[in-house]
C-alpha atoms as a PDB file:
ATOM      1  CA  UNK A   1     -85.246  -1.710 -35.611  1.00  0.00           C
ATOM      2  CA  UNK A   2     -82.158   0.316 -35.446  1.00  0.00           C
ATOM      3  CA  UNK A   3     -81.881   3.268 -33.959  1.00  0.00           C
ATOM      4  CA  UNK A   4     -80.964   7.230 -35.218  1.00  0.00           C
ATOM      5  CA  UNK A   5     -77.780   8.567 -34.195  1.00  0.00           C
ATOM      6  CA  UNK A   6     -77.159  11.977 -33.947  1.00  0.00           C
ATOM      7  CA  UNK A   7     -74.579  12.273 -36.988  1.00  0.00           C
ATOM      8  CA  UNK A   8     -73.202  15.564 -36.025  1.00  0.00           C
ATOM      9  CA  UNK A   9     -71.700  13.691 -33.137  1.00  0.00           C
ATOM     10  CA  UNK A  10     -70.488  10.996 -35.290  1.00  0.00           C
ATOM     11  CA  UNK A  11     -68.883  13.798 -37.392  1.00  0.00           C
ATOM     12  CA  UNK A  12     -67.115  14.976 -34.942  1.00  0.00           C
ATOM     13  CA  UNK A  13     -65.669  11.947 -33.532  1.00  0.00           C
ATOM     14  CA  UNK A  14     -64.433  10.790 -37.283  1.00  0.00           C
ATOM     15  CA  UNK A  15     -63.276  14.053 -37.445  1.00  0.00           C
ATOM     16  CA  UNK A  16     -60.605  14.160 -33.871  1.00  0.00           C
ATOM     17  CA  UNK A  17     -60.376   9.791 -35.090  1.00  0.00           C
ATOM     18  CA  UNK A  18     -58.562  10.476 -38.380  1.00  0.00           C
ATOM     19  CA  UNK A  19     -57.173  13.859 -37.099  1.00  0.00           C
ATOM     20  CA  UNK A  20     -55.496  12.181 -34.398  1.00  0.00           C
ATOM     21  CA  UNK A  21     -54.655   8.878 -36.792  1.00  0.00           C
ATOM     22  CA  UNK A  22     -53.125  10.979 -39.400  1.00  0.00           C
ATOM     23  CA  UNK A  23     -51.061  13.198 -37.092  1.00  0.00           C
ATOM     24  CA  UNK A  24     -49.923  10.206 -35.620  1.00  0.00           C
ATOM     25  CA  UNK A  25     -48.941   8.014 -39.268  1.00  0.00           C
ATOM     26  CA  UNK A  26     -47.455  11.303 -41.071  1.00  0.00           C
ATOM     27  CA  UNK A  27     -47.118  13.802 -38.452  1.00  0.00           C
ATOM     28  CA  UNK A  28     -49.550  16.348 -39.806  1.00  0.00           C
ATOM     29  CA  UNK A  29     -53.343  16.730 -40.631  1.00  0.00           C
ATOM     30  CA  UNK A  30     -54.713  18.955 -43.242  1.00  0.00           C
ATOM     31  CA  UNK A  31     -58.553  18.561 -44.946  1.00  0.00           C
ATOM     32  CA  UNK A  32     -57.256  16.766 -48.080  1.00  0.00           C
ATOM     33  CA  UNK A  33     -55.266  13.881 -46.340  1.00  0.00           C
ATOM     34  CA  UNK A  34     -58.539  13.406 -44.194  1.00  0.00           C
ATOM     35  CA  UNK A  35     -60.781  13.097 -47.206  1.00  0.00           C
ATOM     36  CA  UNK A  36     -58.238  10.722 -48.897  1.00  0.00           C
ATOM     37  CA  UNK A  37     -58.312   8.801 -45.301  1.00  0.00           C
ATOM     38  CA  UNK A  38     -62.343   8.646 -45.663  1.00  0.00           C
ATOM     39  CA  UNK A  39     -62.260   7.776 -49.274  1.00  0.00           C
ATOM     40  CA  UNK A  40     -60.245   4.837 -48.967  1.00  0.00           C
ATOM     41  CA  UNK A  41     -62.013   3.131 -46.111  1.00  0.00           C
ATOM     42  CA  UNK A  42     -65.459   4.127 -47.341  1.00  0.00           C
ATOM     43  CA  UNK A  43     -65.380   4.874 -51.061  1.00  0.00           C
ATOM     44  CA  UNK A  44     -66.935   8.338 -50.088  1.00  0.00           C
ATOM     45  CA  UNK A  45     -64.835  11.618 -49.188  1.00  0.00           C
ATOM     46  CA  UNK A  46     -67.813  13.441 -47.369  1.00  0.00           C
ATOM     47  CA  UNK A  47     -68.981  12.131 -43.913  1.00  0.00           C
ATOM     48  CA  UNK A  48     -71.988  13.918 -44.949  1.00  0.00           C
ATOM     49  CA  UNK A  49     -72.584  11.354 -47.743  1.00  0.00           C
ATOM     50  CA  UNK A  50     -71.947   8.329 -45.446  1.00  0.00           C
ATOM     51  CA  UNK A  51     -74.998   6.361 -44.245  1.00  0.00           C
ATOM     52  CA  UNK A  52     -75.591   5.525 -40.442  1.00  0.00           C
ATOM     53  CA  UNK A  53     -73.829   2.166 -40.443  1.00  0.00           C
ATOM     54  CA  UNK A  54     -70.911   3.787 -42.622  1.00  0.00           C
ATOM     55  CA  UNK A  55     -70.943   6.215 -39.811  1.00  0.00           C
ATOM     56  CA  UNK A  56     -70.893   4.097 -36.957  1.00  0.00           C
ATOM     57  CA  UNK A  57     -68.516   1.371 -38.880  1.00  0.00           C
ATOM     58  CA  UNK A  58     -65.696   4.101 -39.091  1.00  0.00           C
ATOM     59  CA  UNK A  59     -66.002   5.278 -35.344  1.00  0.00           C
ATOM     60  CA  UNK A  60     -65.839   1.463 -34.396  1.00  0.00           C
ATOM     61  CA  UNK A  61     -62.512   0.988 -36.373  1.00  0.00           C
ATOM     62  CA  UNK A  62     -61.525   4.353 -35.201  1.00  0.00           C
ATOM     63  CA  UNK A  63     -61.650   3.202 -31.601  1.00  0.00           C
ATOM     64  CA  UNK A  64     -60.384  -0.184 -31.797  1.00  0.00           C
ATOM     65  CA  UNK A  65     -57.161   1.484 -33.363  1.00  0.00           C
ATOM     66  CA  UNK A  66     -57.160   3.906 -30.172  1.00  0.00           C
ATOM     67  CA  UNK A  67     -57.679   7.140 -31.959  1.00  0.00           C
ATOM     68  CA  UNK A  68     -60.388   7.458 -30.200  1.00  0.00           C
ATOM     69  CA  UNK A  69     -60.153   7.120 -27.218  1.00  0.00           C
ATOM     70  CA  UNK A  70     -57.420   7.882 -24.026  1.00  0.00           C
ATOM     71  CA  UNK A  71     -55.671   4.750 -24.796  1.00  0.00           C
ATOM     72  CA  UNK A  72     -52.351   3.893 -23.509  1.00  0.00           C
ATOM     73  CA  UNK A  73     -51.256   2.495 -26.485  1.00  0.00           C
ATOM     74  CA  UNK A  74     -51.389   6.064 -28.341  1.00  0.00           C
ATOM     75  CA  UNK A  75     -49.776   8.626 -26.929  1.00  0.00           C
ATOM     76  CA  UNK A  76     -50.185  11.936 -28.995  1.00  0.00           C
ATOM     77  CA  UNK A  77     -46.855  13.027 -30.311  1.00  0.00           C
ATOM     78  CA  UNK A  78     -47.396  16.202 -31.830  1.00  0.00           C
ATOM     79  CA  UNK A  79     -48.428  18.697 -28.728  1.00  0.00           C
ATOM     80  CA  UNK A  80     -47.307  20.305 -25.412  1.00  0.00           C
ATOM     81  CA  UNK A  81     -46.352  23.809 -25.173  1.00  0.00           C
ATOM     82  CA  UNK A  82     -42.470  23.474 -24.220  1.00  0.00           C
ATOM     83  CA  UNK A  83     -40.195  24.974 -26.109  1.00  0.00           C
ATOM     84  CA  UNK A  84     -38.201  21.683 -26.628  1.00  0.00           C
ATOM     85  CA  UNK A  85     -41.222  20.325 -28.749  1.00  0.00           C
ATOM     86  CA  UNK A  86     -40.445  20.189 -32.171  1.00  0.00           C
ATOM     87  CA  UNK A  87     -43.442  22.108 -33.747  1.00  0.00           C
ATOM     88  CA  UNK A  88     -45.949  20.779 -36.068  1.00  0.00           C
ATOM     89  CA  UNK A  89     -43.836  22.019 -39.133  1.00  0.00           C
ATOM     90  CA  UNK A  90     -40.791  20.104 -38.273  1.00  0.00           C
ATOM     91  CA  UNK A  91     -42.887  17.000 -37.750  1.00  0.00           C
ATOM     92  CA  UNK A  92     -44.332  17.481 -41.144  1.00  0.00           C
ATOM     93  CA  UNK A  93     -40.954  17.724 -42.924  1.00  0.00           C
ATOM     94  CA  UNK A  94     -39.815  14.783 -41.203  1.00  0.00           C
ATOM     95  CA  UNK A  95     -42.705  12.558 -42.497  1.00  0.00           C
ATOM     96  CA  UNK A  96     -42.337  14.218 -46.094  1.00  0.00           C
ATOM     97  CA  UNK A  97     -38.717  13.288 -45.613  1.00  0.00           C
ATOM     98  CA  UNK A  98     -39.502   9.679 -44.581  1.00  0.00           C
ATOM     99  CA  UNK A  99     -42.321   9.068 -47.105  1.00  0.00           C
ATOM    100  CA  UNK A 100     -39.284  10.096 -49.633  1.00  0.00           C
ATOM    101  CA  UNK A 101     -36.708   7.332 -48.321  1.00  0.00           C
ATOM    102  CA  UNK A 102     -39.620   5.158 -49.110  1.00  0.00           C
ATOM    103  CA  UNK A 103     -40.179   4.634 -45.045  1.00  0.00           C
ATOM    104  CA  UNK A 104     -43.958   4.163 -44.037  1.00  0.00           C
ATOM    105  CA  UNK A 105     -43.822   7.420 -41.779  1.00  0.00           C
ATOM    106  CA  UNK A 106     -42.876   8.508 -38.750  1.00  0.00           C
ATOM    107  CA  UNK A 107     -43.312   5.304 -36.996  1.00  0.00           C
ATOM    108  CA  UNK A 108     -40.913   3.522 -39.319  1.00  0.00           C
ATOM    109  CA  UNK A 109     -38.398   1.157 -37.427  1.00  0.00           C
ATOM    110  CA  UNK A 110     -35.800   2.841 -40.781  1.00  0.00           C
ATOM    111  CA  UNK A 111     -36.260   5.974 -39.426  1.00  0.00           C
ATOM    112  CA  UNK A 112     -36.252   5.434 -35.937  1.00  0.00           C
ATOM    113  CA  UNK A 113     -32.683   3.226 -36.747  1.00  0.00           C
ATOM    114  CA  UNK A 114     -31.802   6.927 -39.119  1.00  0.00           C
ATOM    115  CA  UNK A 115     -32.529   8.684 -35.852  1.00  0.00           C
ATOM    116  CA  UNK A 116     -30.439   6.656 -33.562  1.00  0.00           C
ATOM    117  CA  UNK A 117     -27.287   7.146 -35.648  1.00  0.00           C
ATOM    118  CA  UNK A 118     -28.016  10.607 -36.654  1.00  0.00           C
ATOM    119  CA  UNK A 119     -28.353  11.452 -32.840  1.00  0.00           C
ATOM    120  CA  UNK A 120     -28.265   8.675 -30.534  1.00  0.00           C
ATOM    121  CA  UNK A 121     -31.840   9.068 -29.876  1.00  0.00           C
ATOM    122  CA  UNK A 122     -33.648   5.585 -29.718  1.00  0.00           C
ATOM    123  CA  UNK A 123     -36.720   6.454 -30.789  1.00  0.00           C
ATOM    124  CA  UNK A 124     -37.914   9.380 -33.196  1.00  0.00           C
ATOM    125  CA  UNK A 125     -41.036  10.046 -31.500  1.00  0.00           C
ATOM    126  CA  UNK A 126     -38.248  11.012 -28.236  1.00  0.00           C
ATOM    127  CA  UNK A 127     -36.810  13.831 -30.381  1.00  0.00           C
ATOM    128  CA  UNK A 128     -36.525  17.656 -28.975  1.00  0.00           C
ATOM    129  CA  UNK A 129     -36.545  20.672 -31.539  1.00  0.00           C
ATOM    130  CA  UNK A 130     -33.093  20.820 -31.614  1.00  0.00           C
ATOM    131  CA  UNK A 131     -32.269  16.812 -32.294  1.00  0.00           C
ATOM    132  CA  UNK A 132     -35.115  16.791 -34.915  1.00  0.00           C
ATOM    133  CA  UNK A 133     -33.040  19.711 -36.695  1.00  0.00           C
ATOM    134  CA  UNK A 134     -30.155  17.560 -37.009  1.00  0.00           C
ATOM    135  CA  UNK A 135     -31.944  14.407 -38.332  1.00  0.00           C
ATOM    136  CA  UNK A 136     -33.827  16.542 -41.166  1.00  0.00           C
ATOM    137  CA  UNK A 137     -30.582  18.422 -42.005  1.00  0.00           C
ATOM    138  CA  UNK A 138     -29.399  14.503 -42.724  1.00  0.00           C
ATOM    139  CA  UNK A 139     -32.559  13.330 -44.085  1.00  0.00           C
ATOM    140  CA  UNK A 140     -32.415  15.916 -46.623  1.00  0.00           C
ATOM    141  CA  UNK A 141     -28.817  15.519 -47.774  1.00  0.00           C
ATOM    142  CA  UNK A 142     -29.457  11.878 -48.182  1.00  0.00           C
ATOM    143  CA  UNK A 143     -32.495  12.371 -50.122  1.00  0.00           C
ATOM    144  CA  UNK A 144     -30.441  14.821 -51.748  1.00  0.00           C
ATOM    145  CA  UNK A 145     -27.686  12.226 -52.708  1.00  0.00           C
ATOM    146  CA  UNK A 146     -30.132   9.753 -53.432  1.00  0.00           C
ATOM    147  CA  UNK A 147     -31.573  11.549 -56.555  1.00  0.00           C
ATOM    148  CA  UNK A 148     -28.160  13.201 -57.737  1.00  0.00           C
ATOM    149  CA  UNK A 149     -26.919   9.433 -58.310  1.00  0.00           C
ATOM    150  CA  UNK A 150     -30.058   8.570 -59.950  1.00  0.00           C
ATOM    151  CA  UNK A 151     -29.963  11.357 -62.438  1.00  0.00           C
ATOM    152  CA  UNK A 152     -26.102  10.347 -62.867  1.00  0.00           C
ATOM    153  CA  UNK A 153     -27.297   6.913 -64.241  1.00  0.00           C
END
């Protein structure tokens, strides 16, 4: 016999999961990139219209990827109130910048490489406000170049 769960609880823990899974793979989280996140794994865009074991089956995956829980191997990038954060925005454009290299996100090894010889920062997840200026100003002139020599052909 299985038992109820209380699915408000479960909503809320799919909810900080993918929040915290999507801010981490493209740097931002809005409603329709969490209901594309739900309707891939699930079929179903609603945690409303998932069943119990749905439920519980995307909290389980959810914490075995540490999203959900304070695991050392996911450190929150995105946060912190110093001013040498780069803000939510600036992460954003970066990811919409990477996705348009073709790069998987912000956790690329291409980017992190871009980032390096942009600004001799190792690692783009160890950029301040003003580095991560620099590396979009380049991001976007390459992108920039990029189509400009495919419209030439």
């Amino acid at each position: 016999m299985k038992m109820n769960i209380n699915r408000h609880t479960y909503y809320g823990l799919v909810h900080k999961g993918v929040k915290a899974l999507l801010e981490d793979r493209l740097g931002f989280f809005d409603d329709d990139e969490y209901r594309n996140y739900l309707g891939i794994t699930t079929g179903k865009t609603s945690c409303k219209a998932l069943s119990d074991d749905e439920l519980r089956q995307v909290v389980q995956e959810l914490k075995q990827e540490g999203y959900l829980l304070d695991s050392p191997q996911f450190k929150k990038r995105l946060g912190g109130q110093s001013p040498r954060q780069p803000s939510g925005n600036q992460w954003a454009k970066l990811a919409i910048l990477a996705k348009a290299m073709g790069w998987t996100g912000l956790n690329d090894p291409a980017l992190d490489s871009f980032v390096a010889r942009t600004v001799k920062v190792e690692r783009a997840r160890w950029l301040t406000r003003d580095t991560i200026r620099q590396v979009i100003v380049g991001l976007e002139r390459w992108v920039a170049g990029k189509e400009a020599s495919c419209h030439d052909e």
